[in-house]
PDB file of N, CA and C in Angstrom:
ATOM      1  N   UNK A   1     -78.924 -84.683 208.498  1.00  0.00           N
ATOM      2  CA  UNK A   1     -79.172 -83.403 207.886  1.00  0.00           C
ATOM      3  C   UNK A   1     -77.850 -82.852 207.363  1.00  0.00           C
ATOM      4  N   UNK A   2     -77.580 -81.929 206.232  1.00  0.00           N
ATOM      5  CA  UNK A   2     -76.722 -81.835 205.432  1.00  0.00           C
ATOM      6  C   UNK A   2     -76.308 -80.443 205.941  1.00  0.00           C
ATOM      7  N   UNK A   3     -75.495 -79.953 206.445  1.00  0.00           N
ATOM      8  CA  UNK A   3     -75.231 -78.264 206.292  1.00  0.00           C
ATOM      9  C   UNK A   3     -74.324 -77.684 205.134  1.00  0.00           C
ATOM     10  N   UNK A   4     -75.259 -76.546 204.968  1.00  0.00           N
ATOM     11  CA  UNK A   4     -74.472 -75.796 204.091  1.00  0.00           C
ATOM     12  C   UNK A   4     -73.608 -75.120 204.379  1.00  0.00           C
ATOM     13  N   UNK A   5     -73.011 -75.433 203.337  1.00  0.00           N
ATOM     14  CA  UNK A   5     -71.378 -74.466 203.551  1.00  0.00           C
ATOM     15  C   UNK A   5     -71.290 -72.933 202.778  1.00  0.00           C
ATOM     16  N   UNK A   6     -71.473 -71.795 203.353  1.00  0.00           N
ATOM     17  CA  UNK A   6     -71.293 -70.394 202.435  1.00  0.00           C
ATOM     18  C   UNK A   6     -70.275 -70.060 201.522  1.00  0.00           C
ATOM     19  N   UNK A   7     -70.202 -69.190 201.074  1.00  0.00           N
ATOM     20  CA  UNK A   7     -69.088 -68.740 200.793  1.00  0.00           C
ATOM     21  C   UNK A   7     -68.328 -67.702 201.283  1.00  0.00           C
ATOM     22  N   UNK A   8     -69.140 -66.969 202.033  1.00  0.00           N
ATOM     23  CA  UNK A   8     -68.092 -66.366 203.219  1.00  0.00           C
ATOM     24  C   UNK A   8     -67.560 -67.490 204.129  1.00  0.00           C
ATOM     25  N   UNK A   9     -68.162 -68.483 204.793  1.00  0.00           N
ATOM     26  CA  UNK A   9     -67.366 -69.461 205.273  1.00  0.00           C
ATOM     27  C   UNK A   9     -66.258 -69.909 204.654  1.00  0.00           C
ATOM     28  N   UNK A  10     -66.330 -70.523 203.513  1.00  0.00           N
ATOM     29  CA  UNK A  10     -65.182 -70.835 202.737  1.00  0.00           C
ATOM     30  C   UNK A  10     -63.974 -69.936 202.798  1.00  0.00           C
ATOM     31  N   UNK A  11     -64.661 -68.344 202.519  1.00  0.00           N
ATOM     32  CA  UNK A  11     -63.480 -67.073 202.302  1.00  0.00           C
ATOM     33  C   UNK A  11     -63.083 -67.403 204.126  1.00  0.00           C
ATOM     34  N   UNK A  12     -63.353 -67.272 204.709  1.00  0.00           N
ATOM     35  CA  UNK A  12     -62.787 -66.751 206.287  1.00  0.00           C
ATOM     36  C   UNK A  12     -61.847 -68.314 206.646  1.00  0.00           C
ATOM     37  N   UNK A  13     -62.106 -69.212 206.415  1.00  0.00           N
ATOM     38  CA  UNK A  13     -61.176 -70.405 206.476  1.00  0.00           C
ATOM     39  C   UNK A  13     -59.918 -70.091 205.407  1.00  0.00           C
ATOM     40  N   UNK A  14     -60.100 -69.952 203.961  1.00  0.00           N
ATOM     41  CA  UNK A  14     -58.895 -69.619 203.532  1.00  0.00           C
ATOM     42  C   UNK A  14     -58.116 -68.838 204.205  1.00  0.00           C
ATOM     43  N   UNK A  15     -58.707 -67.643 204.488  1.00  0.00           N
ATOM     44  CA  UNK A  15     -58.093 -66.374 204.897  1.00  0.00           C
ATOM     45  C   UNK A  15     -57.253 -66.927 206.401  1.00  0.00           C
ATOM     46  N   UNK A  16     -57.934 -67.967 206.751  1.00  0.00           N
ATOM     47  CA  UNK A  16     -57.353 -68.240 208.383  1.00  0.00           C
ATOM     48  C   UNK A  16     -55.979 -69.538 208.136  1.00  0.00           C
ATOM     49  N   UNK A  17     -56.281 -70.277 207.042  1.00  0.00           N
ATOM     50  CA  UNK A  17     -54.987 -70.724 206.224  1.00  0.00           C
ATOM     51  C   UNK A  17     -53.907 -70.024 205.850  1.00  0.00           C
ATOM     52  N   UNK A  18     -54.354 -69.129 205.298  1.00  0.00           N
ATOM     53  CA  UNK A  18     -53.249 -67.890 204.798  1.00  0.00           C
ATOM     54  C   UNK A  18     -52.881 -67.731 206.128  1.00  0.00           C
ATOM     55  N   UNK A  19     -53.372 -66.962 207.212  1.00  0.00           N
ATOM     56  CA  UNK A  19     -52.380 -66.622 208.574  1.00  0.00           C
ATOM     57  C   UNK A  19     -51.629 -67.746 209.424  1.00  0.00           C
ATOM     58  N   UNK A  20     -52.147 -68.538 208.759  1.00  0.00           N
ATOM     59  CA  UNK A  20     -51.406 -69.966 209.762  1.00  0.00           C
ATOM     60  C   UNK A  20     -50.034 -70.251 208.942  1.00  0.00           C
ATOM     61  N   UNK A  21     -50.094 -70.100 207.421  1.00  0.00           N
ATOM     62  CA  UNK A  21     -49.241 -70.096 206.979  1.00  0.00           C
ATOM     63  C   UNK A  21     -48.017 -69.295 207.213  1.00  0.00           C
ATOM     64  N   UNK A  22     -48.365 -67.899 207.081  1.00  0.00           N
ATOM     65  CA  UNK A  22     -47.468 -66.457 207.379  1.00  0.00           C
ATOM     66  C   UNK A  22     -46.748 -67.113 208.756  1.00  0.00           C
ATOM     67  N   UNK A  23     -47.360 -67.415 209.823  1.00  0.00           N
ATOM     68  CA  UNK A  23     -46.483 -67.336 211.190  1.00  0.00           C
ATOM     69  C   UNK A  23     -46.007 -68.743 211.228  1.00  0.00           C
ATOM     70  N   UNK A  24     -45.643 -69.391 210.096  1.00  0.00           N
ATOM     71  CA  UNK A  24     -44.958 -70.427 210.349  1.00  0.00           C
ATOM     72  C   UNK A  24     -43.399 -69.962 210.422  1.00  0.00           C
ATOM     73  N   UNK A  25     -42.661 -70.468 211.773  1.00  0.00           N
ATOM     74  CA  UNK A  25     -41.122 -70.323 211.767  1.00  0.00           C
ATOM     75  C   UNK A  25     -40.588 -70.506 210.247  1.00  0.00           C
ATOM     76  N   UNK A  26     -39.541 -69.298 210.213  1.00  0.00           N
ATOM     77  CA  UNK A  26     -38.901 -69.456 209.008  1.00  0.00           C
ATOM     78  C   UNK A  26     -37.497 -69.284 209.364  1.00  0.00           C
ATOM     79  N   UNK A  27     -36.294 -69.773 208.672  1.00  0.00           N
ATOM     80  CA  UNK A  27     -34.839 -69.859 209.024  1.00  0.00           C
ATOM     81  C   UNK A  27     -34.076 -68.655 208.891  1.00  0.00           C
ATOM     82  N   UNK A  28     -33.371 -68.760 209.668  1.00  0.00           N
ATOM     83  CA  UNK A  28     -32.690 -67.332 210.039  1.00  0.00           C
ATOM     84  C   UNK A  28     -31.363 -67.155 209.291  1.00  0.00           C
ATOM     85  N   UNK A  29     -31.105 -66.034 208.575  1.00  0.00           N
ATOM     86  CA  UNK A  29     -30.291 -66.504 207.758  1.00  0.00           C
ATOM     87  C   UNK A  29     -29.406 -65.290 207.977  1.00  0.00           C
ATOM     88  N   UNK A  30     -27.781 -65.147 208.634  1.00  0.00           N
ATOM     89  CA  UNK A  30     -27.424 -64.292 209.119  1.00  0.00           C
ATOM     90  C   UNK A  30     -26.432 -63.877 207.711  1.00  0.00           C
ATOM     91  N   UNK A  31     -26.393 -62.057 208.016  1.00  0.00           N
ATOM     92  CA  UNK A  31     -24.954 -61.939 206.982  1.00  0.00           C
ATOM     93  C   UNK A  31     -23.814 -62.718 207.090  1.00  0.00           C
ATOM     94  N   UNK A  32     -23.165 -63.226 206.350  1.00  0.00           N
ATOM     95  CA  UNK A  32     -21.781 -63.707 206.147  1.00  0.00           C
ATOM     96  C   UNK A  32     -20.776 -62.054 206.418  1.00  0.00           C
ATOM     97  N   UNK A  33     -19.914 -62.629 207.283  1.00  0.00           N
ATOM     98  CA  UNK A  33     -18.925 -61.590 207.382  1.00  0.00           C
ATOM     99  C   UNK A  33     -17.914 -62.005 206.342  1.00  0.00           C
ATOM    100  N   UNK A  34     -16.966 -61.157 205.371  1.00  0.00           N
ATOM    101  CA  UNK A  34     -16.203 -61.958 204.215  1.00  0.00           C
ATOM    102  C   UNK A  34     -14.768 -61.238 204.741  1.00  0.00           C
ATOM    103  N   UNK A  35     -14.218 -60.441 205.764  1.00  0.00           N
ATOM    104  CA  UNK A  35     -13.297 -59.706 205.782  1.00  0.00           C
ATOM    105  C   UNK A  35     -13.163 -58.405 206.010  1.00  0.00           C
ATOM    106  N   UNK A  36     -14.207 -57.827 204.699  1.00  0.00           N
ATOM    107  CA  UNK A  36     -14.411 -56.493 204.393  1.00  0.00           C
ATOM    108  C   UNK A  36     -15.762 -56.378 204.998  1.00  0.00           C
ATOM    109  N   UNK A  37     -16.169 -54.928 204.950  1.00  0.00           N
ATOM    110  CA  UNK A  37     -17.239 -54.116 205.880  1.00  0.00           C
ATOM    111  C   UNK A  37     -18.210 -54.907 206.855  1.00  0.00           C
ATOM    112  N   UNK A  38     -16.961 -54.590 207.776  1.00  0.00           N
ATOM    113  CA  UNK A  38     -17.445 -55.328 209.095  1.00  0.00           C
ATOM    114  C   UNK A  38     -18.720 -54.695 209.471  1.00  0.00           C
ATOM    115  N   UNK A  39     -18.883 -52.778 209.139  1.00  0.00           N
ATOM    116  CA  UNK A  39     -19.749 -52.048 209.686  1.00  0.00           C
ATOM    117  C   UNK A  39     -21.073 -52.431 209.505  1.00  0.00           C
ATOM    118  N   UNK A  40     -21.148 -52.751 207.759  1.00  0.00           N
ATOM    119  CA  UNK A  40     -22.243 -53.222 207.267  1.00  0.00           C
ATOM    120  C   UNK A  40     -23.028 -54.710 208.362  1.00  0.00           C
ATOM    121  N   UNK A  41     -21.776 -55.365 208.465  1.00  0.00           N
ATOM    122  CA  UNK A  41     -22.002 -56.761 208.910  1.00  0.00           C
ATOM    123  C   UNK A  41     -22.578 -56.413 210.153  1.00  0.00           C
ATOM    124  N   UNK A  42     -21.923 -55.725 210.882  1.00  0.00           N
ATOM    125  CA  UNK A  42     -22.383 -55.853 212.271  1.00  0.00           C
ATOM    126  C   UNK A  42     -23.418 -54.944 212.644  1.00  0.00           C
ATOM    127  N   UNK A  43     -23.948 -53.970 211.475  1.00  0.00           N
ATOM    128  CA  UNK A  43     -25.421 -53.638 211.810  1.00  0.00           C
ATOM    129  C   UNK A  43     -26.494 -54.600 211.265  1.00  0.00           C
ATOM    130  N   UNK A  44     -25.994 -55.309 210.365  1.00  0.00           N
ATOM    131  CA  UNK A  44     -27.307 -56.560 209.958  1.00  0.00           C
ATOM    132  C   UNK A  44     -27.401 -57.455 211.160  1.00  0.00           C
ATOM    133  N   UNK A  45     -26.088 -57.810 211.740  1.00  0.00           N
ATOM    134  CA  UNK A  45     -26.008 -58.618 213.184  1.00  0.00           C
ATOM    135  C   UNK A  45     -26.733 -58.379 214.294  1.00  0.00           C
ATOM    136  N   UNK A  46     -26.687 -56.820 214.839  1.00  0.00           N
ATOM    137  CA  UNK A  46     -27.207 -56.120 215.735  1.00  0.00           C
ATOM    138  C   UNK A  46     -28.606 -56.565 215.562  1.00  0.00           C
ATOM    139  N   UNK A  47     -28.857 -55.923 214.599  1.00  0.00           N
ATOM    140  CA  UNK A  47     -30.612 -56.186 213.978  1.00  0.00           C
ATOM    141  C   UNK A  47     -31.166 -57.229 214.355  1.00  0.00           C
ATOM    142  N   UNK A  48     -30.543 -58.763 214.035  1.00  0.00           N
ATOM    143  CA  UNK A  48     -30.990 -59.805 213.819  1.00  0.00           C
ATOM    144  C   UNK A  48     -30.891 -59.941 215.480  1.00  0.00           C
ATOM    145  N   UNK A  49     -29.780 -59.646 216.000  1.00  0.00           N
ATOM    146  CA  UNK A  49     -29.768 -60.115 217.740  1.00  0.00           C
ATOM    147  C   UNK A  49     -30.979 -59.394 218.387  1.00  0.00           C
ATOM    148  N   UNK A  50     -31.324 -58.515 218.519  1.00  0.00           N
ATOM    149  CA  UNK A  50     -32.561 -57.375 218.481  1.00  0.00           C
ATOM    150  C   UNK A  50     -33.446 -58.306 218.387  1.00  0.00           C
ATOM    151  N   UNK A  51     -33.905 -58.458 217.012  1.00  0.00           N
ATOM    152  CA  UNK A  51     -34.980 -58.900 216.851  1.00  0.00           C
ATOM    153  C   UNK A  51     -35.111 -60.295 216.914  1.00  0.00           C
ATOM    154  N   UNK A  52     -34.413 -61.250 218.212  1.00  0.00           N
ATOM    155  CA  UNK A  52     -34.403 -62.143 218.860  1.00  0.00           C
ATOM    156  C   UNK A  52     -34.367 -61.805 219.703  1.00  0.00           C
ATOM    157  N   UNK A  53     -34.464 -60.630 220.175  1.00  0.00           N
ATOM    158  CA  UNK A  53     -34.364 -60.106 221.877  1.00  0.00           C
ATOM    159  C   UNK A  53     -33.251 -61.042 222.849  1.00  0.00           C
ATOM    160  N   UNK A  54     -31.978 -60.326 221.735  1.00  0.00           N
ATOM    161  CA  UNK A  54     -30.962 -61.175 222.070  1.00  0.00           C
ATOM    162  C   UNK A  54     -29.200 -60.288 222.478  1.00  0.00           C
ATOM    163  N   UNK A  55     -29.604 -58.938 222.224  1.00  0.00           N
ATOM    164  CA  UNK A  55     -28.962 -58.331 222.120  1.00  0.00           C
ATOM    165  C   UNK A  55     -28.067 -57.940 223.280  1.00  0.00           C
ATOM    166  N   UNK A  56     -28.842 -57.944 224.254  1.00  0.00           N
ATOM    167  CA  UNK A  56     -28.270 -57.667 225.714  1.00  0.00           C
ATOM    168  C   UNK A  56     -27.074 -57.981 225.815  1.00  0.00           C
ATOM    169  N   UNK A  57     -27.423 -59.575 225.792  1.00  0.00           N
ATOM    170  CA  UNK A  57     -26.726 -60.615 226.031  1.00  0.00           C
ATOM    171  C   UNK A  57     -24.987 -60.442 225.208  1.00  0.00           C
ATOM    172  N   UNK A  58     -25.191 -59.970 223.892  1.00  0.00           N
ATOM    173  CA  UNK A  58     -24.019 -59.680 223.608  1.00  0.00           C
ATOM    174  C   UNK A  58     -23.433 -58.560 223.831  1.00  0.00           C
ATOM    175  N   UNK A  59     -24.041 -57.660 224.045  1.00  0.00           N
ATOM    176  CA  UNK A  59     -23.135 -56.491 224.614  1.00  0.00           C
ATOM    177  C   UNK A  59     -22.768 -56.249 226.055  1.00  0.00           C
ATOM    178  N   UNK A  60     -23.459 -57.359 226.670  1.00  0.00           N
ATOM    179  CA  UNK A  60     -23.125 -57.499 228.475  1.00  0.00           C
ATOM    180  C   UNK A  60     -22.576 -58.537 229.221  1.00  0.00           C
ATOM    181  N   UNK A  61     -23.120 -59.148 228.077  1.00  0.00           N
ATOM    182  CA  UNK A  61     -22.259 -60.626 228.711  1.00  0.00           C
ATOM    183  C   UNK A  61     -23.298 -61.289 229.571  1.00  0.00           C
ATOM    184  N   UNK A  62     -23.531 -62.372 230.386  1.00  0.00           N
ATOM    185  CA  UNK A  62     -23.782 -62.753 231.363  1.00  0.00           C
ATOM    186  C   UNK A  62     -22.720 -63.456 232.698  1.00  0.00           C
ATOM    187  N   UNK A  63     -23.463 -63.304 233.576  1.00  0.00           N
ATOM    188  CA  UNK A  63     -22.421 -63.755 235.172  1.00  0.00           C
ATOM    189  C   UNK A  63     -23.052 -64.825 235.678  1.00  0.00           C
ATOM    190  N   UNK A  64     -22.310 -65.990 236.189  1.00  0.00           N
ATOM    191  CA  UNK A  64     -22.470 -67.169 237.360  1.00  0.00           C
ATOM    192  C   UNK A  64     -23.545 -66.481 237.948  1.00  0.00           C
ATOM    193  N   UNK A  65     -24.912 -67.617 238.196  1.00  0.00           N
ATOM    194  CA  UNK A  65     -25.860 -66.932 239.047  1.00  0.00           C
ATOM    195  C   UNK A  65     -25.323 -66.495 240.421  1.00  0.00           C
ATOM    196  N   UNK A  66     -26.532 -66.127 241.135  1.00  0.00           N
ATOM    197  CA  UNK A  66     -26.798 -65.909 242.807  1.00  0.00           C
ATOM    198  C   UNK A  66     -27.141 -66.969 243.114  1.00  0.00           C
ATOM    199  N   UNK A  67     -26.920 -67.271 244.228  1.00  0.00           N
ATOM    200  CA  UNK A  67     -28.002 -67.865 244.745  1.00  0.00           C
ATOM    201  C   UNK A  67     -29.663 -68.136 244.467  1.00  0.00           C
ATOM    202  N   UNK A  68     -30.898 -69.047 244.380  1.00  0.00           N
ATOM    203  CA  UNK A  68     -31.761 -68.950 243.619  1.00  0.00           C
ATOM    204  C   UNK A  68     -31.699 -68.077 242.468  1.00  0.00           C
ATOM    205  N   UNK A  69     -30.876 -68.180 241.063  1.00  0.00           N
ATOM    206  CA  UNK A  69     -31.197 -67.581 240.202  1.00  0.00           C
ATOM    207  C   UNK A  69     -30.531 -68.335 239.111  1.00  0.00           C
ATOM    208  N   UNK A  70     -30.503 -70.007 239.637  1.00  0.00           N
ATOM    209  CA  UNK A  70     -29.944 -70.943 239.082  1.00  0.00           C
ATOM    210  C   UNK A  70     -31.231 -71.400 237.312  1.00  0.00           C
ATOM    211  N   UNK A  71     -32.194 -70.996 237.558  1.00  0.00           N
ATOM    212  CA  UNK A  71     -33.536 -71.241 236.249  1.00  0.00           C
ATOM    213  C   UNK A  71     -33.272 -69.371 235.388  1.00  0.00           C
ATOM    214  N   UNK A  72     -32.362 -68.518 236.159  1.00  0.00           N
ATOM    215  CA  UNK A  72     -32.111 -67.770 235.038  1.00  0.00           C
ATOM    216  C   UNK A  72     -31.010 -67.656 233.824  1.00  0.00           C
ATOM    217  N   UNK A  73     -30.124 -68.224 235.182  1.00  0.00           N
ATOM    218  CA  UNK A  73     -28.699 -68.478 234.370  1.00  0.00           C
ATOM    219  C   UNK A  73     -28.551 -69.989 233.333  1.00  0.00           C
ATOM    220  N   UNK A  74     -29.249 -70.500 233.180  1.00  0.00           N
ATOM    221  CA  UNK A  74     -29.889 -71.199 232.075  1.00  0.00           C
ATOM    222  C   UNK A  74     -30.024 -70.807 230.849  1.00  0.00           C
ATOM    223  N   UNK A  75     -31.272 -69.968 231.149  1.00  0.00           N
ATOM    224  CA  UNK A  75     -31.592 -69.398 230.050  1.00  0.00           C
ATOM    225  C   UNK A  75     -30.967 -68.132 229.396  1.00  0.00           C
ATOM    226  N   UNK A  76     -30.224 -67.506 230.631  1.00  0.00           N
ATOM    227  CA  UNK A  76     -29.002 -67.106 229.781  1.00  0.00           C
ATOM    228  C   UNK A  76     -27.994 -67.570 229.042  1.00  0.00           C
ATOM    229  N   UNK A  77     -27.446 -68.459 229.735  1.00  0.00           N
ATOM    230  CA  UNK A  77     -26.626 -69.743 228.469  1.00  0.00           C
ATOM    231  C   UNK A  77     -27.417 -70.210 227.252  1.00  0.00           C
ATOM    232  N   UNK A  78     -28.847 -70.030 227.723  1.00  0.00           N
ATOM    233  CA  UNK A  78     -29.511 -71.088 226.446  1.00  0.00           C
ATOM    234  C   UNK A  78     -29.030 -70.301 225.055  1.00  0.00           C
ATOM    235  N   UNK A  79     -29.671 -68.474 225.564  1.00  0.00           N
ATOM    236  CA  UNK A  79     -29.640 -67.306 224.557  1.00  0.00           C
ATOM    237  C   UNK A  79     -28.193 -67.299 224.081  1.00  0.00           C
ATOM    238  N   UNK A  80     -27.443 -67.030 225.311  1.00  0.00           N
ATOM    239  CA  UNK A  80     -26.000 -66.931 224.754  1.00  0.00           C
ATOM    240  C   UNK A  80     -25.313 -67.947 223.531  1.00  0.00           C
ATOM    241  N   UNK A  81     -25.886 -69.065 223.936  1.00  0.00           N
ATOM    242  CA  UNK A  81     -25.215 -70.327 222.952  1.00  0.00           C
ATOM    243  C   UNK A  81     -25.953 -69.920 221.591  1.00  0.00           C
ATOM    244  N   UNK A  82     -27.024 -69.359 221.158  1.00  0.00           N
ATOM    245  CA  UNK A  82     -27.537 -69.608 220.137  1.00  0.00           C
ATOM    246  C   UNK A  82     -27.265 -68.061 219.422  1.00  0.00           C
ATOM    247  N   UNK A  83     -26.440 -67.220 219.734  1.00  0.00           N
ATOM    248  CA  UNK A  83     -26.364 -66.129 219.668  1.00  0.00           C
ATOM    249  C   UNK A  83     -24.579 -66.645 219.168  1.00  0.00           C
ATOM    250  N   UNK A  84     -23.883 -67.045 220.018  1.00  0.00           N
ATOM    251  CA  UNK A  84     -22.445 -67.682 219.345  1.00  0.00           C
ATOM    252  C   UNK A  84     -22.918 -68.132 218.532  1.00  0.00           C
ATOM    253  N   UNK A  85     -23.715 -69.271 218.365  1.00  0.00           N
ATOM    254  CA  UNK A  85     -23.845 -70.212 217.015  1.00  0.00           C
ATOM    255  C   UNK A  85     -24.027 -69.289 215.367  1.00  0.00           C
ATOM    256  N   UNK A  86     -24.744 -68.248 216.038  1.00  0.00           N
ATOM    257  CA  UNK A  86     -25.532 -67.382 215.098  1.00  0.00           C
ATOM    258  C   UNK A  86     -23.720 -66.487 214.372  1.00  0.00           C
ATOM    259  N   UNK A  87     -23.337 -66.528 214.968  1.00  0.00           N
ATOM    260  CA  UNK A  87     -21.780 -65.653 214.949  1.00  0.00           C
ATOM    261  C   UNK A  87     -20.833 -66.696 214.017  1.00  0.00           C
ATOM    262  N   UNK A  88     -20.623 -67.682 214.596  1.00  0.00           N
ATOM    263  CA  UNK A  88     -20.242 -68.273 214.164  1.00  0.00           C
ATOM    264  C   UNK A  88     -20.576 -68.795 212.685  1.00  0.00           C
ATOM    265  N   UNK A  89     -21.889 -69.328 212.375  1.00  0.00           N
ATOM    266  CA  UNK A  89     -22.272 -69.242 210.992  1.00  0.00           C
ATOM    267  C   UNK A  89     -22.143 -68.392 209.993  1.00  0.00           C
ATOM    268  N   UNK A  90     -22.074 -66.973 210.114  1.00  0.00           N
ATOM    269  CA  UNK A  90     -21.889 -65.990 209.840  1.00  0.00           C
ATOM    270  C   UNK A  90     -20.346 -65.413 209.676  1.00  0.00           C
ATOM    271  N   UNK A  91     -19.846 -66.320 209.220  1.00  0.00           N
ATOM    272  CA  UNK A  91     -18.609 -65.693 209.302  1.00  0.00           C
ATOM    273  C   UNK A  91     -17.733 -67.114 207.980  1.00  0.00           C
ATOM    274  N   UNK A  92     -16.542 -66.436 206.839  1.00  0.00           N
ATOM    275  CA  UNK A  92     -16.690 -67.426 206.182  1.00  0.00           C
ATOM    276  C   UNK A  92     -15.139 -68.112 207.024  1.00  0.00           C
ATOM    277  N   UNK A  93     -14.897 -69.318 206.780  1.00  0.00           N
ATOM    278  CA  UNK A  93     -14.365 -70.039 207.115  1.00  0.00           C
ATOM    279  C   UNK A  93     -12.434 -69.743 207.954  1.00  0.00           C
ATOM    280  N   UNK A  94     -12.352 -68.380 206.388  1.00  0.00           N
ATOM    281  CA  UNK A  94     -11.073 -68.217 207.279  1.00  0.00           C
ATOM    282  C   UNK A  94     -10.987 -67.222 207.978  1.00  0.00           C
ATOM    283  N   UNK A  95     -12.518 -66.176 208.404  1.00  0.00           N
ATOM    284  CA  UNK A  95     -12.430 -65.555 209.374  1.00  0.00           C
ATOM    285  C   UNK A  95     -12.628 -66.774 210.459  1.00  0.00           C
ATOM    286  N   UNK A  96     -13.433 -67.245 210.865  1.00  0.00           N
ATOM    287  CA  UNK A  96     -13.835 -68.287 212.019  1.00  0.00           C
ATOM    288  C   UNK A  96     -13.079 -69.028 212.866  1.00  0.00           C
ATOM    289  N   UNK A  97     -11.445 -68.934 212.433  1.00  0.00           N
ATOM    290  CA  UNK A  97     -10.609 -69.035 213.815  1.00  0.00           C
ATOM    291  C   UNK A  97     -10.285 -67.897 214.472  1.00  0.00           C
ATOM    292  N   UNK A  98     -10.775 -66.664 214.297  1.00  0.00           N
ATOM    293  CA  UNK A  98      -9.958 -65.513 214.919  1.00  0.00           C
ATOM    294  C   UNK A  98     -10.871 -66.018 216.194  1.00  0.00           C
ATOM    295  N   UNK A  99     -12.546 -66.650 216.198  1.00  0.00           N
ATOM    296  CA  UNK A  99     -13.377 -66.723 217.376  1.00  0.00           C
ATOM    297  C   UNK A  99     -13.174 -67.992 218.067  1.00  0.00           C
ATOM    298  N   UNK A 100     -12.949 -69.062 217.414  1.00  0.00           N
ATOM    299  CA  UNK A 100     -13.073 -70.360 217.847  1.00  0.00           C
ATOM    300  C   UNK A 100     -12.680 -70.196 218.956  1.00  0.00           C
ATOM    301  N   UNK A 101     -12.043 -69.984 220.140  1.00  0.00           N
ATOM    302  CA  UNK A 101     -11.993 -70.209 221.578  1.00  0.00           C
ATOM    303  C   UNK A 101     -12.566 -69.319 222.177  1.00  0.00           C
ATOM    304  N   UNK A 102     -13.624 -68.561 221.532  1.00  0.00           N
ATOM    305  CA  UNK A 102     -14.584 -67.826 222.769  1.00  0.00           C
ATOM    306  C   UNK A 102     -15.708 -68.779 222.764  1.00  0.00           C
ATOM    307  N   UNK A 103     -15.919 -68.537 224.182  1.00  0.00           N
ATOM    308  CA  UNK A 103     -17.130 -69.177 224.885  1.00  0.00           C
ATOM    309  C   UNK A 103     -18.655 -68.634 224.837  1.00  0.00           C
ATOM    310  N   UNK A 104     -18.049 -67.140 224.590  1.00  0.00           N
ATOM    311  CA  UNK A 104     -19.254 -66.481 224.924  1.00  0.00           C
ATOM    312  C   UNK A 104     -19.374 -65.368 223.595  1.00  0.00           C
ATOM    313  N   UNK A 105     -21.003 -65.003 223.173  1.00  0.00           N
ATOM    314  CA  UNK A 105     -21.324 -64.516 222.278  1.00  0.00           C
ATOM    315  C   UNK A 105     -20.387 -63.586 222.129  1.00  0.00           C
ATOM    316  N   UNK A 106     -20.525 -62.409 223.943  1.00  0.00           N
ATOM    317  CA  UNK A 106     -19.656 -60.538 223.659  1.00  0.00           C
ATOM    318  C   UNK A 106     -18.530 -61.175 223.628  1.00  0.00           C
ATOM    319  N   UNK A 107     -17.529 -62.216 223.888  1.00  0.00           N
ATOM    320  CA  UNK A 107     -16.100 -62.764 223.324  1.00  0.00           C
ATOM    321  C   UNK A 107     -15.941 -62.512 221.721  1.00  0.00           C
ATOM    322  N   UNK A 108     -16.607 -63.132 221.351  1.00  0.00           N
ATOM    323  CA  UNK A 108     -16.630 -63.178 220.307  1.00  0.00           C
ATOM    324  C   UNK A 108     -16.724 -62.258 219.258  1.00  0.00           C
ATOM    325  N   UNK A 109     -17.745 -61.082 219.540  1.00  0.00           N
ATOM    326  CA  UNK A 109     -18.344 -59.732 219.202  1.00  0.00           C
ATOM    327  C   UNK A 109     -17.096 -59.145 219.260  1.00  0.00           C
ATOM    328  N   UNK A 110     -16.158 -58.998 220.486  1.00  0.00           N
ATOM    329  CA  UNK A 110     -15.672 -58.322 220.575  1.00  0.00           C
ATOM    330  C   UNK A 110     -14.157 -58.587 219.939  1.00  0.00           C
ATOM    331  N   UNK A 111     -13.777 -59.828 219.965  1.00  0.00           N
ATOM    332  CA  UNK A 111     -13.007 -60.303 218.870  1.00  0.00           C
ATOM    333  C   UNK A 111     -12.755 -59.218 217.370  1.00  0.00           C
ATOM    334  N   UNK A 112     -14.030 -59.939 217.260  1.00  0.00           N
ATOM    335  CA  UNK A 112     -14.663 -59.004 215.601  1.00  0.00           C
ATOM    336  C   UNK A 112     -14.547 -57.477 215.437  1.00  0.00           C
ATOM    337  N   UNK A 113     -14.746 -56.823 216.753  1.00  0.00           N
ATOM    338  CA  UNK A 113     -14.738 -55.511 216.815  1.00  0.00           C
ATOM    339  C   UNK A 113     -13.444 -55.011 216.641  1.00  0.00           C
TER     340      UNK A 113
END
């Protein structure tokens, strides 16, 4: 037996294509710091750390766990590393040694500051 296909069926599958599309990961593309207006730079920065729920992390830093809190301090390094990386890209070439020996994102931030 053959089923028919509607055309509201048809519309509600596109429409569910279209949303599958929208929430596909897209690349993060940070300001370039060039020298000049750091202010500018480092509120597009803020933003972007924010809205990675990443921000903490650079304005606090993280500490050597406790005891059992060895699966947090992980994932604090995980954030932290990708939060340097994010710094680091962002910056053009002959700013990017003032950071090169920080370890840590707020090192780095604060470098810049």
């Amino acid at each position: 037996m053959k089923e028919k296909v509607t055309k509201v069926e048809l519309t509600t599958t596109a429409k569910n294509l279209d949303s599958q599309e929208s929430t596909k990961a897209r690349p993060i593309m940070p300001a370039v710091l060039k020298g000049v207006n750091y202010q500018f730079w480092s509120l597009k920065m803020k933003t972007l750390f924010k809205s990675q729920e990443l921000w903490h992390l650079v304005e606090n830093g993280f500490r050597d766990p406790d005891e059992g809190h060895t699966r947090l301090f992980w994932e604090n390094r995980r954030k932290d590393s990708k939060e340097l990386f994010l710094i680091q890209q962002a910056l053009y070439d002959d700013i990017f040694p003032r950071i090169s020996a920080a370890e840590k994102s707020n090192e780095a931030w604060e470098i810049l500051h």
